[in-house]
PDB file of N, CA and C in Angstrom:
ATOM      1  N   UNK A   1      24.592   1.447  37.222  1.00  0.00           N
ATOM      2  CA  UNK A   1      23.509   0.901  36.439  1.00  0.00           C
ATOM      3  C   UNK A   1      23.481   1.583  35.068  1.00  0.00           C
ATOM      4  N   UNK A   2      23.577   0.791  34.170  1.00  0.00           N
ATOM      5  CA  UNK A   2      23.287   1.434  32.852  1.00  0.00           C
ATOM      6  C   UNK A   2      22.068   1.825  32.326  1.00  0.00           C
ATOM      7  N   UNK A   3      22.293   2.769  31.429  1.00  0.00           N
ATOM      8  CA  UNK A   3      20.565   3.921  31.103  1.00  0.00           C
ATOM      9  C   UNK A   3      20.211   2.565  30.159  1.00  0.00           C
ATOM     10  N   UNK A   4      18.747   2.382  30.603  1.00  0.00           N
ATOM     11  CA  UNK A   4      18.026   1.386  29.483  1.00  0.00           C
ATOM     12  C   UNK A   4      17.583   2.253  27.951  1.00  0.00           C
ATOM     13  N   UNK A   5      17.956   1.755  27.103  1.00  0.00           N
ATOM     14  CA  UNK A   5      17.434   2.666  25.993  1.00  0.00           C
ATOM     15  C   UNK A   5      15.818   2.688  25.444  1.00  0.00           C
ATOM     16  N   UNK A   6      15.498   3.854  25.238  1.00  0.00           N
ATOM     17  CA  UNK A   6      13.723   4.039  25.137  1.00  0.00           C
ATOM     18  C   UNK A   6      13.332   3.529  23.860  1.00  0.00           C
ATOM     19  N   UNK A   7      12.338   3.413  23.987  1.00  0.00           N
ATOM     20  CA  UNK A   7      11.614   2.641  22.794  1.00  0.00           C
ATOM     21  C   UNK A   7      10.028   3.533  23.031  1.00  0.00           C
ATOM     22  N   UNK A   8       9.704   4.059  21.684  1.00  0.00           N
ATOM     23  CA  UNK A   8       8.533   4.729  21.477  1.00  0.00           C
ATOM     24  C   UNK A   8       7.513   4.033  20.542  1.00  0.00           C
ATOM     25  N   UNK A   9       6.289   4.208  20.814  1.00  0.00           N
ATOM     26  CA  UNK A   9       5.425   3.229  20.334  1.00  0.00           C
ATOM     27  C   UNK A   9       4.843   4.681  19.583  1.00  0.00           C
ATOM     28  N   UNK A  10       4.819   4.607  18.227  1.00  0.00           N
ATOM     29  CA  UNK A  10       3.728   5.747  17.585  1.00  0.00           C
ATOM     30  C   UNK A  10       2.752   5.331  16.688  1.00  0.00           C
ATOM     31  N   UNK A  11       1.927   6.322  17.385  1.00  0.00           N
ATOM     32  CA  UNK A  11       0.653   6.114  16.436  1.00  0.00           C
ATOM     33  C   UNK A  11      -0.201   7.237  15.536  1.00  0.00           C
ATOM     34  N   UNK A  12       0.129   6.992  14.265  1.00  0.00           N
ATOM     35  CA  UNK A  12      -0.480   8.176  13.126  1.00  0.00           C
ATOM     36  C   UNK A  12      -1.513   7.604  12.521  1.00  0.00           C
ATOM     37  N   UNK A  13      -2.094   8.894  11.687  1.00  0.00           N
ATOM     38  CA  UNK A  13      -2.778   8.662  10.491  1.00  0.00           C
ATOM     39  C   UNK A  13      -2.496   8.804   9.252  1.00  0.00           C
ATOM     40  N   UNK A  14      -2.319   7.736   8.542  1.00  0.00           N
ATOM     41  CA  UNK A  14      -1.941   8.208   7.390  1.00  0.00           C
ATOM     42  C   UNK A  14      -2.583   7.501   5.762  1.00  0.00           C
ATOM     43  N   UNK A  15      -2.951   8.260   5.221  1.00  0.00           N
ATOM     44  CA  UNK A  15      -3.762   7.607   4.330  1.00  0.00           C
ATOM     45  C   UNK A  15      -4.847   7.060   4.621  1.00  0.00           C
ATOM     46  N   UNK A  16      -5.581   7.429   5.563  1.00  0.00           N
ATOM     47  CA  UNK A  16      -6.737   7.033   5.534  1.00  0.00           C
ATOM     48  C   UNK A  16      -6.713   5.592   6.491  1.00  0.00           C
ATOM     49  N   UNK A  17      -5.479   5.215   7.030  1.00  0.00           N
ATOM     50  CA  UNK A  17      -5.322   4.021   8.058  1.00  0.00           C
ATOM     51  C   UNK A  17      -4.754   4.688   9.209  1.00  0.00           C
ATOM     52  N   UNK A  18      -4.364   3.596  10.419  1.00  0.00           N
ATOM     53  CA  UNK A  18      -3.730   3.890  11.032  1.00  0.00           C
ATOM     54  C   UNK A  18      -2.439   3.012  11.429  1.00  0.00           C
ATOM     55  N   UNK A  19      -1.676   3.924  11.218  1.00  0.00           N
ATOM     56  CA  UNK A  19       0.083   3.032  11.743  1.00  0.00           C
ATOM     57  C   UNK A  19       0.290   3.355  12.903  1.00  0.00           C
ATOM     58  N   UNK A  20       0.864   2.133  13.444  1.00  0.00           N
ATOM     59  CA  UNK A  20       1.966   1.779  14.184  1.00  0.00           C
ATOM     60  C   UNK A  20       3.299   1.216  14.202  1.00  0.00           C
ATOM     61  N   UNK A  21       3.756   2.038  14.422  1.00  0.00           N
ATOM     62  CA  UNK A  21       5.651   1.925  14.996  1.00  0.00           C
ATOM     63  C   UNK A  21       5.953   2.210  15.839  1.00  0.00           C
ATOM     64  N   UNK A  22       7.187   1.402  15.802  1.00  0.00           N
ATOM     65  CA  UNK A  22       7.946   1.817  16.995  1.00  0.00           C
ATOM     66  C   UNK A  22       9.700   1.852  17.010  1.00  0.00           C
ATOM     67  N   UNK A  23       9.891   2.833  17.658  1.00  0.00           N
ATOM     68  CA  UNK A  23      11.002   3.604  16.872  1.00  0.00           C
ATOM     69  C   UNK A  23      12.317   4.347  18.141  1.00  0.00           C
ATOM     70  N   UNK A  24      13.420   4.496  18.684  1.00  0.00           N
ATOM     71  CA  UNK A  24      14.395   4.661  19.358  1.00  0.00           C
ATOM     72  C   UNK A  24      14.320   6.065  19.606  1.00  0.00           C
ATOM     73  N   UNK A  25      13.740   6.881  18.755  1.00  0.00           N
ATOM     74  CA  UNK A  25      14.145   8.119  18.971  1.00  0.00           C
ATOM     75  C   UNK A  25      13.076   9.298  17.798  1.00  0.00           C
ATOM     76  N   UNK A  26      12.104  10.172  18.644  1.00  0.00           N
ATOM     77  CA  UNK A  26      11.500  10.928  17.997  1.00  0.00           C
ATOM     78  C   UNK A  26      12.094  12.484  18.993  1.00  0.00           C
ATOM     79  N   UNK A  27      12.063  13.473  17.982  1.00  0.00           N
ATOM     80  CA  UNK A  27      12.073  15.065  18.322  1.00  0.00           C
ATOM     81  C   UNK A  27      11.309  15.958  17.206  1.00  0.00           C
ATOM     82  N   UNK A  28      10.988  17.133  18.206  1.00  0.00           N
ATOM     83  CA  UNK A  28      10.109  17.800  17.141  1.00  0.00           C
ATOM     84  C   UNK A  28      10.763  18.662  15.836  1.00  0.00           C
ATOM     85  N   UNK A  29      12.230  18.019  15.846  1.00  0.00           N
ATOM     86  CA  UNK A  29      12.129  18.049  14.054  1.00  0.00           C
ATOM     87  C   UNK A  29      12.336  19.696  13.969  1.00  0.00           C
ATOM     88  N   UNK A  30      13.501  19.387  12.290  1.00  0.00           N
ATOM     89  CA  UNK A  30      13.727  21.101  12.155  1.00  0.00           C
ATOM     90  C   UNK A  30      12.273  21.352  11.542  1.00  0.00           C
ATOM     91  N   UNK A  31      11.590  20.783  10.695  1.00  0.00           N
ATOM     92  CA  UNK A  31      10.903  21.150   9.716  1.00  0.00           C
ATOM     93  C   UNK A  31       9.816  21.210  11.017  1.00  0.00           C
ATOM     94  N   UNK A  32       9.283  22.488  10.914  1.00  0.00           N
ATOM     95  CA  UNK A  32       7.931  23.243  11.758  1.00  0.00           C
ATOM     96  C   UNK A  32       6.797  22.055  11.223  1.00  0.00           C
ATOM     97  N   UNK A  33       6.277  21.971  12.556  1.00  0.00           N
ATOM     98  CA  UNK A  33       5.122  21.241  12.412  1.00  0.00           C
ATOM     99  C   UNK A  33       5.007  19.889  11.998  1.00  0.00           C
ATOM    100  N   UNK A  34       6.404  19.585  12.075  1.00  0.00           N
ATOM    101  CA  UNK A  34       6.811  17.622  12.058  1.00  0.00           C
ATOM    102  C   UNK A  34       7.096  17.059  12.988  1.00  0.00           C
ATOM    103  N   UNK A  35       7.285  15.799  13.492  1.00  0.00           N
ATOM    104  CA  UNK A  35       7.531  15.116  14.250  1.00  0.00           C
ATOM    105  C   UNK A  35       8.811  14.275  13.415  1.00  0.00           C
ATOM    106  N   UNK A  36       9.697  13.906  13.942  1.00  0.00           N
ATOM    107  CA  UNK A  36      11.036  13.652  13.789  1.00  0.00           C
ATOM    108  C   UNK A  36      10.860  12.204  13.918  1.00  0.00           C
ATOM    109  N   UNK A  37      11.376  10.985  12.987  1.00  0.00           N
ATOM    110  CA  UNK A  37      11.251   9.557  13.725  1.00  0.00           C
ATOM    111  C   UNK A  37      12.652   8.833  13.160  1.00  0.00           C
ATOM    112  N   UNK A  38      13.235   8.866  14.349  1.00  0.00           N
ATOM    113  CA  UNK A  38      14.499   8.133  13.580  1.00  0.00           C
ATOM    114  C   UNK A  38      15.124   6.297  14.383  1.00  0.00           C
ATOM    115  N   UNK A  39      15.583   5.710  13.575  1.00  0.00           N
ATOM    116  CA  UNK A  39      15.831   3.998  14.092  1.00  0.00           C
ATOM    117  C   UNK A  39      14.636   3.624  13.985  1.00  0.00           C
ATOM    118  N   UNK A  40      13.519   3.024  13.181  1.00  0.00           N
ATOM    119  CA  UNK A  40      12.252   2.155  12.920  1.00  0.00           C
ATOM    120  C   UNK A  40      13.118   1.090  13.777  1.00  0.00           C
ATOM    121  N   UNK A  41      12.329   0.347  14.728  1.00  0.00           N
ATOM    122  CA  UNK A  41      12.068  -0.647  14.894  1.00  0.00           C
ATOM    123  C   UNK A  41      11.493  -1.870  14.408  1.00  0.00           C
ATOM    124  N   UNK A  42      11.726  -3.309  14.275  1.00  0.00           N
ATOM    125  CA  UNK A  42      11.542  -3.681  13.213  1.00  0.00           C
ATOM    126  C   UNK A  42      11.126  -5.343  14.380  1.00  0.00           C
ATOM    127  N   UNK A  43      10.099  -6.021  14.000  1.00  0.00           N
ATOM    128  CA  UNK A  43      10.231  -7.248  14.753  1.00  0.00           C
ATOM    129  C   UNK A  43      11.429  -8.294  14.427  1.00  0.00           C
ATOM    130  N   UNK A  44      11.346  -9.257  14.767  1.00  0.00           N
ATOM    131  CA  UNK A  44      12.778 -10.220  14.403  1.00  0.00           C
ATOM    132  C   UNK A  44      12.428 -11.138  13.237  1.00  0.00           C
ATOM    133  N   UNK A  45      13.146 -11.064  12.532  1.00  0.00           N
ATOM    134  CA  UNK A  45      12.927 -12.076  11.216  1.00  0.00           C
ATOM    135  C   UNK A  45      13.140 -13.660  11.531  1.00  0.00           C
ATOM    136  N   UNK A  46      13.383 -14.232  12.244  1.00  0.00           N
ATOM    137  CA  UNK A  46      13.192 -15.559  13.151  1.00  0.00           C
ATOM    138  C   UNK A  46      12.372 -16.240  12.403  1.00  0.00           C
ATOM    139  N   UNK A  47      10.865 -16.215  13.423  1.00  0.00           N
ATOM    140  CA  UNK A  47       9.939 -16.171  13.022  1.00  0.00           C
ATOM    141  C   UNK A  47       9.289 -17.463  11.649  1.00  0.00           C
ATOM    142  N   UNK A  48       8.661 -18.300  11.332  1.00  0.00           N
ATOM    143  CA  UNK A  48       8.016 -18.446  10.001  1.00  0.00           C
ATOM    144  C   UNK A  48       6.539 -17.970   9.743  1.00  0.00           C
ATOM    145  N   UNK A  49       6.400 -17.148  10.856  1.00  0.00           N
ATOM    146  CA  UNK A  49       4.732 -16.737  10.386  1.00  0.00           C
ATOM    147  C   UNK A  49       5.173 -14.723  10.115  1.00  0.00           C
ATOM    148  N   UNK A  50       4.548 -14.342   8.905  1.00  0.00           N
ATOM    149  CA  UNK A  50       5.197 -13.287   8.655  1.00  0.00           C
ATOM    150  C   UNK A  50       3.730 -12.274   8.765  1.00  0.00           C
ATOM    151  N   UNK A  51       3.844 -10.957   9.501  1.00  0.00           N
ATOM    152  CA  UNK A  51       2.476 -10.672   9.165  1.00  0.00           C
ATOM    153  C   UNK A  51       2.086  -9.789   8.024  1.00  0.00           C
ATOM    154  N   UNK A  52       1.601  -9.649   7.632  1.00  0.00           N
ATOM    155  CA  UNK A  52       1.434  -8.343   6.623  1.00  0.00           C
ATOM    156  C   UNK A  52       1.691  -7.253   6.304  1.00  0.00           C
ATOM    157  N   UNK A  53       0.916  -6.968   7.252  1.00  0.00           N
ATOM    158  CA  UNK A  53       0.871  -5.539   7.017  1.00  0.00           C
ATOM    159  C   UNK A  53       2.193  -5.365   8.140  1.00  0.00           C
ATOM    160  N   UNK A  54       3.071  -5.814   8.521  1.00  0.00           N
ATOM    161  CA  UNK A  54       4.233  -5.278   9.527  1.00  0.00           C
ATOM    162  C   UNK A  54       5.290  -5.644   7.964  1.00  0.00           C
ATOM    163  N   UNK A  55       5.152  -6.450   6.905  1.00  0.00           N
ATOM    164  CA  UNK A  55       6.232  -6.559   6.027  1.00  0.00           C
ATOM    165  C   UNK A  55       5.383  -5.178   4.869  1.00  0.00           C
ATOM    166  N   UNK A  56       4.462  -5.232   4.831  1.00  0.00           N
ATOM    167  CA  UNK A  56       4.147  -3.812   3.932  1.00  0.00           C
ATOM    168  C   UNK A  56       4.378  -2.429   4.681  1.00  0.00           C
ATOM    169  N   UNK A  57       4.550  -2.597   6.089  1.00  0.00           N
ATOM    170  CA  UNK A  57       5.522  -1.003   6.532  1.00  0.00           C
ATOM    171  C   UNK A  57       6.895  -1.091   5.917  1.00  0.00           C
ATOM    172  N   UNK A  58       7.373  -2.449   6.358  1.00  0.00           N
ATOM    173  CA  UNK A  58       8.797  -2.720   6.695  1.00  0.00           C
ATOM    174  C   UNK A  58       9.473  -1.966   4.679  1.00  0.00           C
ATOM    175  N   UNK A  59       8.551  -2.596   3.839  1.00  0.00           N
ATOM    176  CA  UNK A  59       8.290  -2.325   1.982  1.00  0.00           C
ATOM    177  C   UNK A  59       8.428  -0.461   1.978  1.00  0.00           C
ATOM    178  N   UNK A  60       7.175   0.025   2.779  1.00  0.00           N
ATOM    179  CA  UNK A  60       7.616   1.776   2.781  1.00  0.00           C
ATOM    180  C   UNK A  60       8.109   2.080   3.141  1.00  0.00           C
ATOM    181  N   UNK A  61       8.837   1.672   4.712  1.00  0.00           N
ATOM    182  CA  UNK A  61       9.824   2.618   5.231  1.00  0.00           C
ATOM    183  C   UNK A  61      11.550   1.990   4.800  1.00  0.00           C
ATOM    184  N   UNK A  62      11.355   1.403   3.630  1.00  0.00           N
ATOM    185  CA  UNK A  62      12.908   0.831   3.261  1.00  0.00           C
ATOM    186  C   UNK A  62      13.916   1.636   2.617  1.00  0.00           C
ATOM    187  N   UNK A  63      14.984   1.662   3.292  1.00  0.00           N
ATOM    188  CA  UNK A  63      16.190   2.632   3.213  1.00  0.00           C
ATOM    189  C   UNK A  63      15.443   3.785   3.637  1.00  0.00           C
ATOM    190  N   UNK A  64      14.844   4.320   4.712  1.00  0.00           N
ATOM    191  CA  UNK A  64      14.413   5.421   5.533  1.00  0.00           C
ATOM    192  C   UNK A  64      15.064   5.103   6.212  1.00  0.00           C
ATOM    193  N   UNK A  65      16.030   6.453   7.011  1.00  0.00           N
ATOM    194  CA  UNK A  65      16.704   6.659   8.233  1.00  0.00           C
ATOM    195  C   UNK A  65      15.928   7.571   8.971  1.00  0.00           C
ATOM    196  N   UNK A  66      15.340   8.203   8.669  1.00  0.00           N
ATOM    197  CA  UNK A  66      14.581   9.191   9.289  1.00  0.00           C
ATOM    198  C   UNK A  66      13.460   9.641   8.373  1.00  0.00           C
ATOM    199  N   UNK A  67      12.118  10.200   9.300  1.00  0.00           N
ATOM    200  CA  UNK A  67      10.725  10.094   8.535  1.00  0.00           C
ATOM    201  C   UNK A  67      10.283  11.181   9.139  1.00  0.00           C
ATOM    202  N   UNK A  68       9.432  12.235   8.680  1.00  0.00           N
ATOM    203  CA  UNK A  68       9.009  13.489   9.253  1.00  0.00           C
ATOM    204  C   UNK A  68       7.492  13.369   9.198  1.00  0.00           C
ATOM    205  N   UNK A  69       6.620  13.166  10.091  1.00  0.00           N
ATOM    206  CA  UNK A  69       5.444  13.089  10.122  1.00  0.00           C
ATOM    207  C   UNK A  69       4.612  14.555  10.684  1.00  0.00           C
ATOM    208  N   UNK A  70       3.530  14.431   9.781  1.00  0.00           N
ATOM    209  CA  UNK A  70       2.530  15.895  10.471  1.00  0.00           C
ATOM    210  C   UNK A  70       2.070  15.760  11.622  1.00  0.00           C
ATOM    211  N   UNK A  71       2.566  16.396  12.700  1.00  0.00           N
ATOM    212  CA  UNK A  71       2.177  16.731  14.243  1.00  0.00           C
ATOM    213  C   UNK A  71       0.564  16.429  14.144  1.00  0.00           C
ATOM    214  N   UNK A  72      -0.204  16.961  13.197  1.00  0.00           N
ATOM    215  CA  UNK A  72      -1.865  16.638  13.759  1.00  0.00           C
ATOM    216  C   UNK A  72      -2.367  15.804  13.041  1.00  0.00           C
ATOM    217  N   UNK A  73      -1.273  14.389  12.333  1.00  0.00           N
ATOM    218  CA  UNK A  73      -1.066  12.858  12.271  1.00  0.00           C
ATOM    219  C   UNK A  73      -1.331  12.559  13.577  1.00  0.00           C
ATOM    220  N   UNK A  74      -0.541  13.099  14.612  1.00  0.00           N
ATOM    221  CA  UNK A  74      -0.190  12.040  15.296  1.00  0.00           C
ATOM    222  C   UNK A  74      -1.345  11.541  16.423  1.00  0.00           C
ATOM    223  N   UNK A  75      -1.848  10.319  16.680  1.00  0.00           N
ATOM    224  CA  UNK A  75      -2.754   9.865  17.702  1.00  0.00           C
ATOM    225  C   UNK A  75      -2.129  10.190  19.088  1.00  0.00           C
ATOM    226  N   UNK A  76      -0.897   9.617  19.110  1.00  0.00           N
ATOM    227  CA  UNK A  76      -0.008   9.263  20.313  1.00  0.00           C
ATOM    228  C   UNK A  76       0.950   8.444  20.493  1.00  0.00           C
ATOM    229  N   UNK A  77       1.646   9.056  21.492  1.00  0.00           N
ATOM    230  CA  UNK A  77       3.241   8.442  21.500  1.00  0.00           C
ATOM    231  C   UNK A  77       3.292   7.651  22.766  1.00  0.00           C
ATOM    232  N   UNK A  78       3.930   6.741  22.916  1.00  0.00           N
ATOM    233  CA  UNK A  78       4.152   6.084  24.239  1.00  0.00           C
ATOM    234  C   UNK A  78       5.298   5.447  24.360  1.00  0.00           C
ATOM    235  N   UNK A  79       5.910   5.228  25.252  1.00  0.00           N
ATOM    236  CA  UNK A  79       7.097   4.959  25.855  1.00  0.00           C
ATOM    237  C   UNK A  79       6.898   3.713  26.381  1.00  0.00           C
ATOM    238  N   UNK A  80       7.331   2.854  25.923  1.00  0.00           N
ATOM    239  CA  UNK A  80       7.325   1.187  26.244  1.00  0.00           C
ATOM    240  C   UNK A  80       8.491   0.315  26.797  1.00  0.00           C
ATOM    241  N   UNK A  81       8.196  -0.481  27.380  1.00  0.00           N
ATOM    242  CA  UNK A  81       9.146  -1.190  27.724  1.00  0.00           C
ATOM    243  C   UNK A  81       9.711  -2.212  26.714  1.00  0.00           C
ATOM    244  N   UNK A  82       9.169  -2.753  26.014  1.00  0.00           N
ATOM    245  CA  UNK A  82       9.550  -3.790  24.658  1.00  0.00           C
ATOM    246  C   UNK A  82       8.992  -3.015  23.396  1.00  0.00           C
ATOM    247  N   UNK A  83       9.175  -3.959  22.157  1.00  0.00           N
ATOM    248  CA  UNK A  83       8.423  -3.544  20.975  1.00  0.00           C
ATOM    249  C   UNK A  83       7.579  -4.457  21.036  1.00  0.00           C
ATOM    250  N   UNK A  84       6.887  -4.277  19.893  1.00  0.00           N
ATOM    251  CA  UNK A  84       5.605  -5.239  19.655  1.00  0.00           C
ATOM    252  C   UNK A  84       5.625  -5.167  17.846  1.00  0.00           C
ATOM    253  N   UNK A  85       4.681  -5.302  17.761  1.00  0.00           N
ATOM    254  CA  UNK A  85       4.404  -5.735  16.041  1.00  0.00           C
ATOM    255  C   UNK A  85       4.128  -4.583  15.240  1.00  0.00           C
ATOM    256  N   UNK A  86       4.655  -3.981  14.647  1.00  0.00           N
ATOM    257  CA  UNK A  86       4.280  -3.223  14.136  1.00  0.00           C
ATOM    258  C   UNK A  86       3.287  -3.590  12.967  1.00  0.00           C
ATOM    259  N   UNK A  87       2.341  -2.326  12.743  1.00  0.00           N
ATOM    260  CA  UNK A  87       0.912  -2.645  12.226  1.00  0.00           C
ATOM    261  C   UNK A  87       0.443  -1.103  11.536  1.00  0.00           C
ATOM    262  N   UNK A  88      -0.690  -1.768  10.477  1.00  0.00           N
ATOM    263  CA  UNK A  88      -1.139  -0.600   9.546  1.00  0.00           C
ATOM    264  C   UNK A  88      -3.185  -1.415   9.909  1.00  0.00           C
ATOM    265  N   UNK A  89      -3.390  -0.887  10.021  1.00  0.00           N
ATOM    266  CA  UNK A  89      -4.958  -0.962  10.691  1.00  0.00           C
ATOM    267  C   UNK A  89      -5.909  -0.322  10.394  1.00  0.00           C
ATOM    268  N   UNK A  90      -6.802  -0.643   9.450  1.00  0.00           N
ATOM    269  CA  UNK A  90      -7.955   0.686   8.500  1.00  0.00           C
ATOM    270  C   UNK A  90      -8.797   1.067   9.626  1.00  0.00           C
ATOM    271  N   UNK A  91      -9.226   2.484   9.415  1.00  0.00           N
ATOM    272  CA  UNK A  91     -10.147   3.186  10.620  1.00  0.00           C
ATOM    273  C   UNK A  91     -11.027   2.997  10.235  1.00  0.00           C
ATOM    274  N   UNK A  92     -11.864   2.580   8.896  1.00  0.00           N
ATOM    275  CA  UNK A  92     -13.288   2.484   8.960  1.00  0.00           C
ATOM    276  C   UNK A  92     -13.981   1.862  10.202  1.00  0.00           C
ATOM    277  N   UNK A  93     -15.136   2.386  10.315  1.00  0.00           N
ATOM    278  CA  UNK A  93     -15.833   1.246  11.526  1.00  0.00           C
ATOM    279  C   UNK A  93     -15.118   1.663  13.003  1.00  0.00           C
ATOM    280  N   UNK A  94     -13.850   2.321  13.096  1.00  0.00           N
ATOM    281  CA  UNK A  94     -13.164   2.274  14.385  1.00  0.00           C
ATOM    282  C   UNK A  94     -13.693   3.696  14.905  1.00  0.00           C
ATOM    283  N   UNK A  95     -13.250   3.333  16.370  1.00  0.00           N
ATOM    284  CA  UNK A  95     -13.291   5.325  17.326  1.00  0.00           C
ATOM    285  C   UNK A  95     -11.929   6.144  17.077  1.00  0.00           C
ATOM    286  N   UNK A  96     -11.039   5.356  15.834  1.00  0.00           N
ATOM    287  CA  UNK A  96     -10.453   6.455  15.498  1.00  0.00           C
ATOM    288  C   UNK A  96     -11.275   7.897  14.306  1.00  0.00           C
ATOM    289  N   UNK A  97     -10.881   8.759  14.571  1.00  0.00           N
ATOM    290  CA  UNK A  97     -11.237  10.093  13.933  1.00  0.00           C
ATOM    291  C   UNK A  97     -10.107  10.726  13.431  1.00  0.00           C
ATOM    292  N   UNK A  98      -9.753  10.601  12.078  1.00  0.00           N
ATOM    293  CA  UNK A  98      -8.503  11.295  11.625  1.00  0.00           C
ATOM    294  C   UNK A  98      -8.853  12.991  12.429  1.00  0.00           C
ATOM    295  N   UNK A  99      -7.557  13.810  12.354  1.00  0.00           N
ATOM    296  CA  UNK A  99      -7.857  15.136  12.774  1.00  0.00           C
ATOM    297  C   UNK A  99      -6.868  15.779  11.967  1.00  0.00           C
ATOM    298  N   UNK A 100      -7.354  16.870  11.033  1.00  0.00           N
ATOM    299  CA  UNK A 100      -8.455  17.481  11.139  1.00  0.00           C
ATOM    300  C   UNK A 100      -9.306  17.266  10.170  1.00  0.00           C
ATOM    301  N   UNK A 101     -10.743  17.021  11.208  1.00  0.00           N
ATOM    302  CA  UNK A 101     -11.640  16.582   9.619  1.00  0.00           C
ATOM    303  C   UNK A 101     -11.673  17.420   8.632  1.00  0.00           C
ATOM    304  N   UNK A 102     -12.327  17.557   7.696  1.00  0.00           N
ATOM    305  CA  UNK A 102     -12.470  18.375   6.370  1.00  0.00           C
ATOM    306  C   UNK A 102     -13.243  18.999   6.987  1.00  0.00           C
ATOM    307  N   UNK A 103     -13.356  20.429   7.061  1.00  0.00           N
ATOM    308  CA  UNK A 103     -14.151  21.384   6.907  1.00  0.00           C
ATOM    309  C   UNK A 103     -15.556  21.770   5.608  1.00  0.00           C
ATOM    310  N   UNK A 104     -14.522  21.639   4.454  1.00  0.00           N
ATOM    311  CA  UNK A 104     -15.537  21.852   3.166  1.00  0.00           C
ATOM    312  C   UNK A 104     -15.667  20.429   2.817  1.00  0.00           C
ATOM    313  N   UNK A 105     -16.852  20.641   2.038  1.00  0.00           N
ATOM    314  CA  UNK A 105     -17.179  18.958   1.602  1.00  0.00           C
ATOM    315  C   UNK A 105     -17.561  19.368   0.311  1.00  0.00           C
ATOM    316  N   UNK A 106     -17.018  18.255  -0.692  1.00  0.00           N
ATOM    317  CA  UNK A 106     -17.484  18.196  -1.759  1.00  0.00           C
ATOM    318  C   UNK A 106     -18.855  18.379  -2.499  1.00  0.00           C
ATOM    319  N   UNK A 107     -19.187  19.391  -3.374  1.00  0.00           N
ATOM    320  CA  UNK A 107     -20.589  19.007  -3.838  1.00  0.00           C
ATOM    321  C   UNK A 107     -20.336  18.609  -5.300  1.00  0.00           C
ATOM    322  N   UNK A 108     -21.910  17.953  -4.913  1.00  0.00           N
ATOM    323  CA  UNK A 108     -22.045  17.615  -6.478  1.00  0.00           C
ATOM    324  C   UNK A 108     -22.658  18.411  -7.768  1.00  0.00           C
ATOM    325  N   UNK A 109     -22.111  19.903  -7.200  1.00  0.00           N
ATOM    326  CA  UNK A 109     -22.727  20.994  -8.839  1.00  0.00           C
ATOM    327  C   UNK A 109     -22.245  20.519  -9.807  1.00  0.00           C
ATOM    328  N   UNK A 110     -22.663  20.481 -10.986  1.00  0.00           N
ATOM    329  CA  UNK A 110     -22.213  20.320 -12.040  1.00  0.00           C
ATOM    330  C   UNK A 110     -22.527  21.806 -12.735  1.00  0.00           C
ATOM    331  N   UNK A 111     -23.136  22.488 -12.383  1.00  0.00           N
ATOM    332  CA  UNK A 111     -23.313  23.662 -12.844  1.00  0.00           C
ATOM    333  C   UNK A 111     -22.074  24.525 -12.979  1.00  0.00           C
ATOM    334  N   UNK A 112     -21.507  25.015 -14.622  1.00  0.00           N
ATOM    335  CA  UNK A 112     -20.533  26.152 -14.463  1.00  0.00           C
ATOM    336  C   UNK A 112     -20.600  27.210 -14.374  1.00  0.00           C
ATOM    337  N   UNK A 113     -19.958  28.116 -14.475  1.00  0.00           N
ATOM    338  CA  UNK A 113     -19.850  29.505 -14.166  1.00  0.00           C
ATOM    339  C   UNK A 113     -19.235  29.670 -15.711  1.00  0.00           C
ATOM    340  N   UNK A 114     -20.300  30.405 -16.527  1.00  0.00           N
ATOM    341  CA  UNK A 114     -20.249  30.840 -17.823  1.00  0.00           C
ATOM    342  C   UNK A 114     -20.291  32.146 -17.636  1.00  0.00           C
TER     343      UNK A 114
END
């Protein structure tokens, strides 16, 4: 029986959204504190209905062979049996919670230090 090859479904934060991909092969990467993502998965160009935001990943991750993401990006990884659509999805309004929140928060002094 031949080894079926894995397919990883990931899910980050980035910019203030959340992505999904899905991708052949992640490791934790030379660079400390990255996550490794290499072969993007890509849906089939077939198709005449195109979605968006899966052709505005397809726009950033072009000519990427490999992508190093921040470990406390990441939501979660999963191991799937197919792909699916890849997607960019705003968190406003959602039970996602980027991590780590901001600690300090901006004020509004206008007062200087003369």
């Amino acid at each position: 029986m031949a080894d079926k090859e894995r397919i990883y479904r990931i899910s980050f934060i980035n910019k203030g959204e959340a992505y999904e991909i899905y991708a052949k092969g992640i490791a934790h990467g030379d660079l400390f504190g990255f996550l490794e993502i290499e072969d993007i998965i890509w849906g089939n160009n077939t198709s005449m209905v195109i979605d968006p935001s899966e052709e505005r990943l397809r726009n950033e991750f072009k000519g990427v062979t490999c992508t190093f993401i921040p470990m406390h990006a990441v939501n979660r990884i999963d191991e799937v049996e197919k792909t699916g659509v890849a997607k960019i999805t705003s968190i406003k309004g959602s039970n996602i919670t980027p991590f780590p929140t901001p600690i300090y928060t901006p004020t509004n002094n206008t007062d200087s230090a003369s």
